[in-house]
Protein backbone atom coordinates (compact mmCIF):
# COMPACT_ATOMS: atom_id res chain seq x y z
CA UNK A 1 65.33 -74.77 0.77
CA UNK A 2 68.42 -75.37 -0.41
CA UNK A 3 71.24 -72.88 -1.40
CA UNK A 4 71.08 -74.44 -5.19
CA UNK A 5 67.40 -74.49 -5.08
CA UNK A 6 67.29 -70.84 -4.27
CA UNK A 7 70.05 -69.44 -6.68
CA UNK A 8 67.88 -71.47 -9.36
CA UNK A 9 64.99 -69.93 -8.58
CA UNK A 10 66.10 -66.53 -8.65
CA UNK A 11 67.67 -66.79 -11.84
CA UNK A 12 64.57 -68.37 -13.03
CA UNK A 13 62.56 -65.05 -11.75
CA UNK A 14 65.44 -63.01 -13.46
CA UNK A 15 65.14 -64.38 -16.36
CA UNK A 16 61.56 -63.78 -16.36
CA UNK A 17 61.78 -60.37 -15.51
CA UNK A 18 64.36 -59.60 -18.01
CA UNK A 19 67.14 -59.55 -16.16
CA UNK A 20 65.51 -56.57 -13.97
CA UNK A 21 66.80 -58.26 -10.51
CA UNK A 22 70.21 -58.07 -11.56
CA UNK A 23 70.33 -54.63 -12.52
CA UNK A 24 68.53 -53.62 -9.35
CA UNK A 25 70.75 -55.66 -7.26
CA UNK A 26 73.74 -53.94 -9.02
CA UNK A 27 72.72 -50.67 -7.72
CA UNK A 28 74.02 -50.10 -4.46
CA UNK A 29 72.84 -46.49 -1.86
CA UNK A 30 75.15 -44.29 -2.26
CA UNK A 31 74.83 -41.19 0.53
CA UNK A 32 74.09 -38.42 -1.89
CA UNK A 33 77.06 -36.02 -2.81
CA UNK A 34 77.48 -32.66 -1.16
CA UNK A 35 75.40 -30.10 -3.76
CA UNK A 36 77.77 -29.48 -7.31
CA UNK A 37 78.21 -25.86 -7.92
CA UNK A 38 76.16 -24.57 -10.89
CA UNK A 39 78.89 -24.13 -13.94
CA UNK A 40 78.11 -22.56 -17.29
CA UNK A 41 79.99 -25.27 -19.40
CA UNK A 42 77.61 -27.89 -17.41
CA UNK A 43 75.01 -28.67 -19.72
CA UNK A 44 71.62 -28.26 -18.67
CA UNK A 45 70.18 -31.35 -18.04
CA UNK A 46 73.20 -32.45 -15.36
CA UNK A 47 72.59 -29.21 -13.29
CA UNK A 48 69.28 -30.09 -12.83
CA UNK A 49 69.82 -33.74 -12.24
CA UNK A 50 73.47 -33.42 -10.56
CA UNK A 51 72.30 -37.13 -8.86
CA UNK A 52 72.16 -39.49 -11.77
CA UNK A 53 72.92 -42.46 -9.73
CA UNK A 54 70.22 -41.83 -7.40
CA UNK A 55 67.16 -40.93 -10.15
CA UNK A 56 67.84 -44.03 -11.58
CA UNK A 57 67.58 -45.75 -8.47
CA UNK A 58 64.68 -43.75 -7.35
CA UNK A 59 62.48 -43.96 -10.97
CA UNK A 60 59.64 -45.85 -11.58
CA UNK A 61 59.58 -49.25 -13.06
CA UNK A 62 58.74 -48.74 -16.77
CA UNK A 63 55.85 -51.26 -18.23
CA UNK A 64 55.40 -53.20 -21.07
CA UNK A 65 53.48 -51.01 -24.08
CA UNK A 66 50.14 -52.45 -24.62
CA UNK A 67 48.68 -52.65 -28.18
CA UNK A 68 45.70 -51.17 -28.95
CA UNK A 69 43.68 -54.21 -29.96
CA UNK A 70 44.68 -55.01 -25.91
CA UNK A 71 42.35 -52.48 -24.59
CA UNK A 72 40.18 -52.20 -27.56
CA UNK A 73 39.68 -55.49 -29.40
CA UNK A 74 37.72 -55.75 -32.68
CA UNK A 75 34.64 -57.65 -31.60
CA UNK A 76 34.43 -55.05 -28.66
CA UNK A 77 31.13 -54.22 -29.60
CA UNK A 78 30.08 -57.94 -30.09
CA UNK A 79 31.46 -59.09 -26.67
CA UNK A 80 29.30 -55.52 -25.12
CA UNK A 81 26.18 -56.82 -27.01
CA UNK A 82 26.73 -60.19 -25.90
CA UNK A 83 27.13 -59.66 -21.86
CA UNK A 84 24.24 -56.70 -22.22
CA UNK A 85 21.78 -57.10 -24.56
CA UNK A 86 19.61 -54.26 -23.87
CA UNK A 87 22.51 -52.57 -25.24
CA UNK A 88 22.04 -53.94 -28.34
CA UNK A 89 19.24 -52.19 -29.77
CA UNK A 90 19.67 -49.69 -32.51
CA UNK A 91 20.72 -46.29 -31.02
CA UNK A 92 17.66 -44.12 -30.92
CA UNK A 93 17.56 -41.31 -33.22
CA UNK A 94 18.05 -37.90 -31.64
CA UNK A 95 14.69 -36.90 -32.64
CA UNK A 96 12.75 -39.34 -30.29
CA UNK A 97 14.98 -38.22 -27.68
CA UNK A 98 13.11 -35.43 -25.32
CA UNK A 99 13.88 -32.05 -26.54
CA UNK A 100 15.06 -29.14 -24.26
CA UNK A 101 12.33 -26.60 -24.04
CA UNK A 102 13.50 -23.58 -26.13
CA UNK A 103 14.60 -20.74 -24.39
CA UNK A 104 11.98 -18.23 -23.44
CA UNK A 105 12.70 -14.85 -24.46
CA UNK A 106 13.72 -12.05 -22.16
CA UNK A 107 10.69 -9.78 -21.00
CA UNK A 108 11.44 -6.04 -22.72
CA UNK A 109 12.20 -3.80 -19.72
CA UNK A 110 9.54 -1.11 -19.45
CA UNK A 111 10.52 2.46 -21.04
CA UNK A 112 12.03 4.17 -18.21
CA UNK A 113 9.78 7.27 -16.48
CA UNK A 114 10.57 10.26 -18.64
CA UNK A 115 11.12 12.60 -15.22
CA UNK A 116 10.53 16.80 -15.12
CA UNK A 117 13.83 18.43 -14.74
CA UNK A 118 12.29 19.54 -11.42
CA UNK A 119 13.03 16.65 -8.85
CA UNK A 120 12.79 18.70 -5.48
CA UNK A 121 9.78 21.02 -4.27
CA UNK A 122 9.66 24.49 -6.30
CA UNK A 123 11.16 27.61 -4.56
CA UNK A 124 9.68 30.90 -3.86
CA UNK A 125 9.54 32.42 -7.27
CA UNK A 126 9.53 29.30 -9.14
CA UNK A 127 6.16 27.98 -11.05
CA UNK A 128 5.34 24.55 -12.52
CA UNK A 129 3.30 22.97 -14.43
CA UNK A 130 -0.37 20.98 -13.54
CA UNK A 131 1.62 17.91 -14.16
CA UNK A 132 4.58 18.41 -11.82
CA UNK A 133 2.60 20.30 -9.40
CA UNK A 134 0.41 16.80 -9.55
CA UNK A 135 3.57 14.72 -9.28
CA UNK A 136 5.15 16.70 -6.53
CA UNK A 137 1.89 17.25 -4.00
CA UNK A 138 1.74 14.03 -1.56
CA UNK A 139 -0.44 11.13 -2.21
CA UNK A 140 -4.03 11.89 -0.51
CA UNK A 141 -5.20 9.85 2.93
CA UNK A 142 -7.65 7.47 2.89
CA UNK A 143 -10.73 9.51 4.43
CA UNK A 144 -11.65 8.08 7.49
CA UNK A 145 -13.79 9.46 10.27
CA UNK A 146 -12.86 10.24 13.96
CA UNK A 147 -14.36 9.28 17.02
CA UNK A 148 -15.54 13.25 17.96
CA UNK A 149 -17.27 12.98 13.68
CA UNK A 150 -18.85 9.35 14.56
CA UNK A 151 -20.41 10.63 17.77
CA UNK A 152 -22.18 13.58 16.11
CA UNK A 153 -23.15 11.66 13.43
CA UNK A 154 -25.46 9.32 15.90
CA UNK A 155 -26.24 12.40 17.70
CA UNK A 156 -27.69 14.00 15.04
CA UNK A 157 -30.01 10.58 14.17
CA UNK A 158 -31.22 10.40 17.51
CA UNK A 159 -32.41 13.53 17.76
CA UNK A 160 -34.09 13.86 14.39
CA UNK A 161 -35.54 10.24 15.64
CA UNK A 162 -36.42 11.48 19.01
CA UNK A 163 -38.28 14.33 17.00
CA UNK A 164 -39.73 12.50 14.69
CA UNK A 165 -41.23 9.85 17.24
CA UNK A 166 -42.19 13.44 19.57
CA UNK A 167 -44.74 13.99 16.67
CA UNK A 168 -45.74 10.70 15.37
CA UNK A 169 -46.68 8.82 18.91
CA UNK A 170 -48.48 11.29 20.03
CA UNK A 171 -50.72 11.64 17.41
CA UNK A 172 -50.71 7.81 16.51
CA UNK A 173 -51.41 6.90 20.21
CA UNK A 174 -52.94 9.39 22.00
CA UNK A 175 -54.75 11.85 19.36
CA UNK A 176 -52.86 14.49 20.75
CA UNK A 177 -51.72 17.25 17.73
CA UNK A 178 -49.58 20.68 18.21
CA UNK A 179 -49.98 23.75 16.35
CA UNK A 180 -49.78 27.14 16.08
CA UNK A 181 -52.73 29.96 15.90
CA UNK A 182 -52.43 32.12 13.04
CA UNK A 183 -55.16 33.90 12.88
CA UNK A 184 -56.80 36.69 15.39
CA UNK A 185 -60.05 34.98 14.89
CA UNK A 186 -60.09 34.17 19.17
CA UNK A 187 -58.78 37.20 19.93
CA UNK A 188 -57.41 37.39 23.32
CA UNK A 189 -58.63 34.17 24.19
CA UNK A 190 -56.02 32.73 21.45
CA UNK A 191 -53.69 34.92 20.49
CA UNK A 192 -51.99 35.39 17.43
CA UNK A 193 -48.33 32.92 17.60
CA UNK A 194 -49.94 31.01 20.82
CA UNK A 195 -49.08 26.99 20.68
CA UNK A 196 -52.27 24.78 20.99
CA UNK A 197 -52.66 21.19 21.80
CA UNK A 198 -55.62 19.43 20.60
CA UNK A 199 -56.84 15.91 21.25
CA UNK A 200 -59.13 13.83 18.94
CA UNK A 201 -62.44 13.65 20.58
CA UNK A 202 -66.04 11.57 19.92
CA UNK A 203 -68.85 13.31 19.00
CA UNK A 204 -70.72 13.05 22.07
CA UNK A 205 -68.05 14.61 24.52
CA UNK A 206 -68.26 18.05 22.14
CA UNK A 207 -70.17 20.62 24.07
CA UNK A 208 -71.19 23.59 22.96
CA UNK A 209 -68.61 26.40 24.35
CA UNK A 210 -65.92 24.34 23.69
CA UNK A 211 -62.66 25.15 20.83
CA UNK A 212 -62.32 22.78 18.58
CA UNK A 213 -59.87 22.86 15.44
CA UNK A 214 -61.40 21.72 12.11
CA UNK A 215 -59.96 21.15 8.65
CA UNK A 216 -61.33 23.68 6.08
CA UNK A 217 -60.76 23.61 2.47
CA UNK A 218 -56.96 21.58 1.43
CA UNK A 219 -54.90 21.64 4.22
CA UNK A 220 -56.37 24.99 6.07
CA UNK A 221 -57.20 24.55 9.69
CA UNK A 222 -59.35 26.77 11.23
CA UNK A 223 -59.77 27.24 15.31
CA UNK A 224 -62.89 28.39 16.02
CA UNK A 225 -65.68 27.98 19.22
CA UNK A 226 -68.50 25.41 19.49
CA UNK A 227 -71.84 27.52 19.17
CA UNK A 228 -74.45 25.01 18.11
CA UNK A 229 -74.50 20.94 17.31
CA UNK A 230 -76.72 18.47 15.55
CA UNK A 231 -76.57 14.89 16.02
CA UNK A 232 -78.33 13.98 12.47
CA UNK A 233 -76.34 14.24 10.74
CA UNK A 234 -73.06 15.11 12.80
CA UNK A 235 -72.65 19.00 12.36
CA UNK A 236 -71.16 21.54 14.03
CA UNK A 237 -71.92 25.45 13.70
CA UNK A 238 -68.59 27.38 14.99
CA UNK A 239 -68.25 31.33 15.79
CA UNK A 240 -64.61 32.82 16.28
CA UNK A 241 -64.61 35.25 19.46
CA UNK A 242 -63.16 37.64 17.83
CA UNK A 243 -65.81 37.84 14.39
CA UNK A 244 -69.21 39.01 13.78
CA UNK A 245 -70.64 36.72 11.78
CA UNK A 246 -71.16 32.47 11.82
CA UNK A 247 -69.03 30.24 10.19
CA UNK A 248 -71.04 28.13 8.00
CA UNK A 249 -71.52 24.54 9.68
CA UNK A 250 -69.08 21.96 9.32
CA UNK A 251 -68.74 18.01 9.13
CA UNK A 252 -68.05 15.80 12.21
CA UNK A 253 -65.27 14.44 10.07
CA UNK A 254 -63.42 17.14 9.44
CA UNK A 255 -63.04 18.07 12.85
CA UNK A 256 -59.37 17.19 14.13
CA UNK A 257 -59.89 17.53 17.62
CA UNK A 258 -61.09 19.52 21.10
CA UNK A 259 -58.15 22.68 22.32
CA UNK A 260 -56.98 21.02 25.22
CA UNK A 261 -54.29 23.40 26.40
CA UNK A 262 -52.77 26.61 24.65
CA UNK A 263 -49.65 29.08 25.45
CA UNK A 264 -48.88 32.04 24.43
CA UNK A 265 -46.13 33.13 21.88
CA UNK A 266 -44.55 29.20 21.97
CA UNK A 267 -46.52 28.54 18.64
CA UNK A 268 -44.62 31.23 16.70
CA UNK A 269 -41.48 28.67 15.89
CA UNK A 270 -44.43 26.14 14.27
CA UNK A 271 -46.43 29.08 12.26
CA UNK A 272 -42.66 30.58 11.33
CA UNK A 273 -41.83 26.34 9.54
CA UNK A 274 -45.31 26.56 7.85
CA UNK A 275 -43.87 28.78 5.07
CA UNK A 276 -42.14 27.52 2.09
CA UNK A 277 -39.39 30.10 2.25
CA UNK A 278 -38.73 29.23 6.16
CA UNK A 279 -38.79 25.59 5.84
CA UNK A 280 -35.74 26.25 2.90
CA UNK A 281 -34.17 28.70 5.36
CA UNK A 282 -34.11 26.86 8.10
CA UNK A 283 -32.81 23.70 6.18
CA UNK A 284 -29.76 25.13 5.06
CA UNK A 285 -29.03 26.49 8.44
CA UNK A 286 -29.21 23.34 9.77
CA UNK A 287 -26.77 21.91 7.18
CA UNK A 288 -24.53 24.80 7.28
CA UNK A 289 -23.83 24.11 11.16
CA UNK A 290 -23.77 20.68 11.26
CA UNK A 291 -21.08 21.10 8.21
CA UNK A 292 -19.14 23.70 10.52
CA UNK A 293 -19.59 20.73 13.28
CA UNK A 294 -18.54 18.17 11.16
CA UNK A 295 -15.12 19.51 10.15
CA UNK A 296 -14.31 21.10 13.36
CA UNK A 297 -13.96 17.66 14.75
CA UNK A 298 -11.92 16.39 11.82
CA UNK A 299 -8.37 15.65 12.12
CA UNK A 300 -7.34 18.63 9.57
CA UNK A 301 -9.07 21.21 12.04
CA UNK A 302 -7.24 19.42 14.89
CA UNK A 303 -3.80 19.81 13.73
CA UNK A 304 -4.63 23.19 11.82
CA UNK A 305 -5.68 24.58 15.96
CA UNK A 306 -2.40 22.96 17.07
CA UNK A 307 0.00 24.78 14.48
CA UNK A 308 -1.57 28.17 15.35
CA UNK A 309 -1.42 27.68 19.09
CA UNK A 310 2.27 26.92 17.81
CA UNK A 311 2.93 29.38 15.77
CA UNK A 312 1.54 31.80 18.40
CA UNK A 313 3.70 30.72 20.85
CA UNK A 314 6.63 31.10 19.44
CA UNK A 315 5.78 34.80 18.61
């Protein structure tokens, strides 16, 4: 490129540019001044430029100011629509647009607790009320029951089963029946409070001279001797050792079986539960020591021993 070519050219770009080369190329470095010092009669915008030369040199290009129908023509919206049409639709009204759930109201706090002056346990001398005592006690335990209450509790059922079954197999299985005399009717051949075991027996295998034990009247049983028997129909005349007279003949049917075996003074414990008054007795004995039982294996007797063993040995 030639040397006429080139200065050509770059007045051609200076000329373009407004004759920005020039001015640039007129600007030579300078090496920055040693710092001015700060003077009163200085006005305010040298002390805080005191390098003019160098700003100027060192600022920005400025640019050309653009109009305003540059960046926002009039058919702005027409040349939008036209390059995106589904922008073109009528703006939808704010009503179709979803609206914001409205905003839920805050939950009212509960009143707070109105609380007893009294916040700690009472003293000695001081007394409250059934409410604050009832705030102030501790919250009860769930009752439960301990191993030592569980294992008397199936104690006590297998022995009123074992019982129970003592009396009922006996007499379902075998015929065998225990009671107690209580009468003097035998006199020393059955005395009064002697146990007696019967067993039901046919007809044929009661001999005369034999005890049997017979129902007479509701629920009366009466143990008399075998004096006399007739086989039609079934009847047995009795005699007690001990009475003068006969006993006026009784019924097969009624009799509940043949004395077997008898004891002295064991039957007094069965002829003692045939009252009304004993049976009542006796049941709230039982109930009164199998309550004592009960709680003496609970946890509350437990720890009420331990504190007085405590309590003792620290004395």
């Amino acid at each position: 490129m030639s040397t006429e070519n080139r200065i050509r050219s770059l007045q051609e770009f200076d000329e373009a540019f407004s004759g920005r080369f020039a001015a640039a190329a007129a600007i030579t470095p300078v090496r920055a001044p040693e710092p001015m010092p700060q003077m009163e009669f200085y006005p305010q915008a040298v002390q805080q430029q005191p390098y003019p030369q160098a700003a100027a040199q060192n600022a920005p290009m400025p640019h050309r100011q653009m109009r305003k129908d540059e960046y926002f023509p009039q058919n702005y919206e027409a040349s939008v629509a036209a390059a995106y049409p589904a922008y073109s639709r009528q703006p939808m009204p704010l009503s179709a647009l979803p609206q914001p759930e409205p905003p839920q109201p805050m939950p009212t706090p509960p009143a707070p607790q109105q609380w007893s002056a009294v916040t700690r346990p009472p003293s000695a001398g001081q007394t409250l009320s059934a409410q604050e005592a009832q705030r102030l006690a501790p919250p009860p335990k769930p009752f439960r029951l301990t191993m030592k209450q569980k294992a008397l509790g199936l104690g006590t059922v297998a022995v009123l089963l074992i019982l129970l079954l003592a009396v009922l197999v006996p007499r379902l299985l075998f015929g065998i029946e225990f009671l107690a005399m209580g009468s003097e009717s035998m006199g020393e051949t059955i005395p009064l409070g002697s146990l007696v075991i019967i067993k039901k027996a046919p007809f044929e295998e009661v001999l005369v001279g034999d005890i049997i034990t017979y129902e007479y009247g509701r629920g009366n049983l009466v143990t008399r001797r075998v004096v006399d028997k007739r086989s039609d129909p079934q009847v047995i005349a009795t005699k007690g050792d001990n009475a003068d007279g006969y006993d006026p003949p009784v019924a097969f049917e009624a009799v509940r079986g043949v004395v077997r075996w008898h004891g002295r003074l064991l039957g007094y414990p069965l002829y003692w539960m045939r009252l009304t008054a004993s049976k009542i007795i006796a049941t709230a004995i039982f109930i009164a020591a199998w309550g004592a039982l009960f709680y003496q294996t609970s946890d509350a007797w437990v720890k009420k021993r331990k504190r007085s063993q405590a309590d003792e040995t620290e004395a």
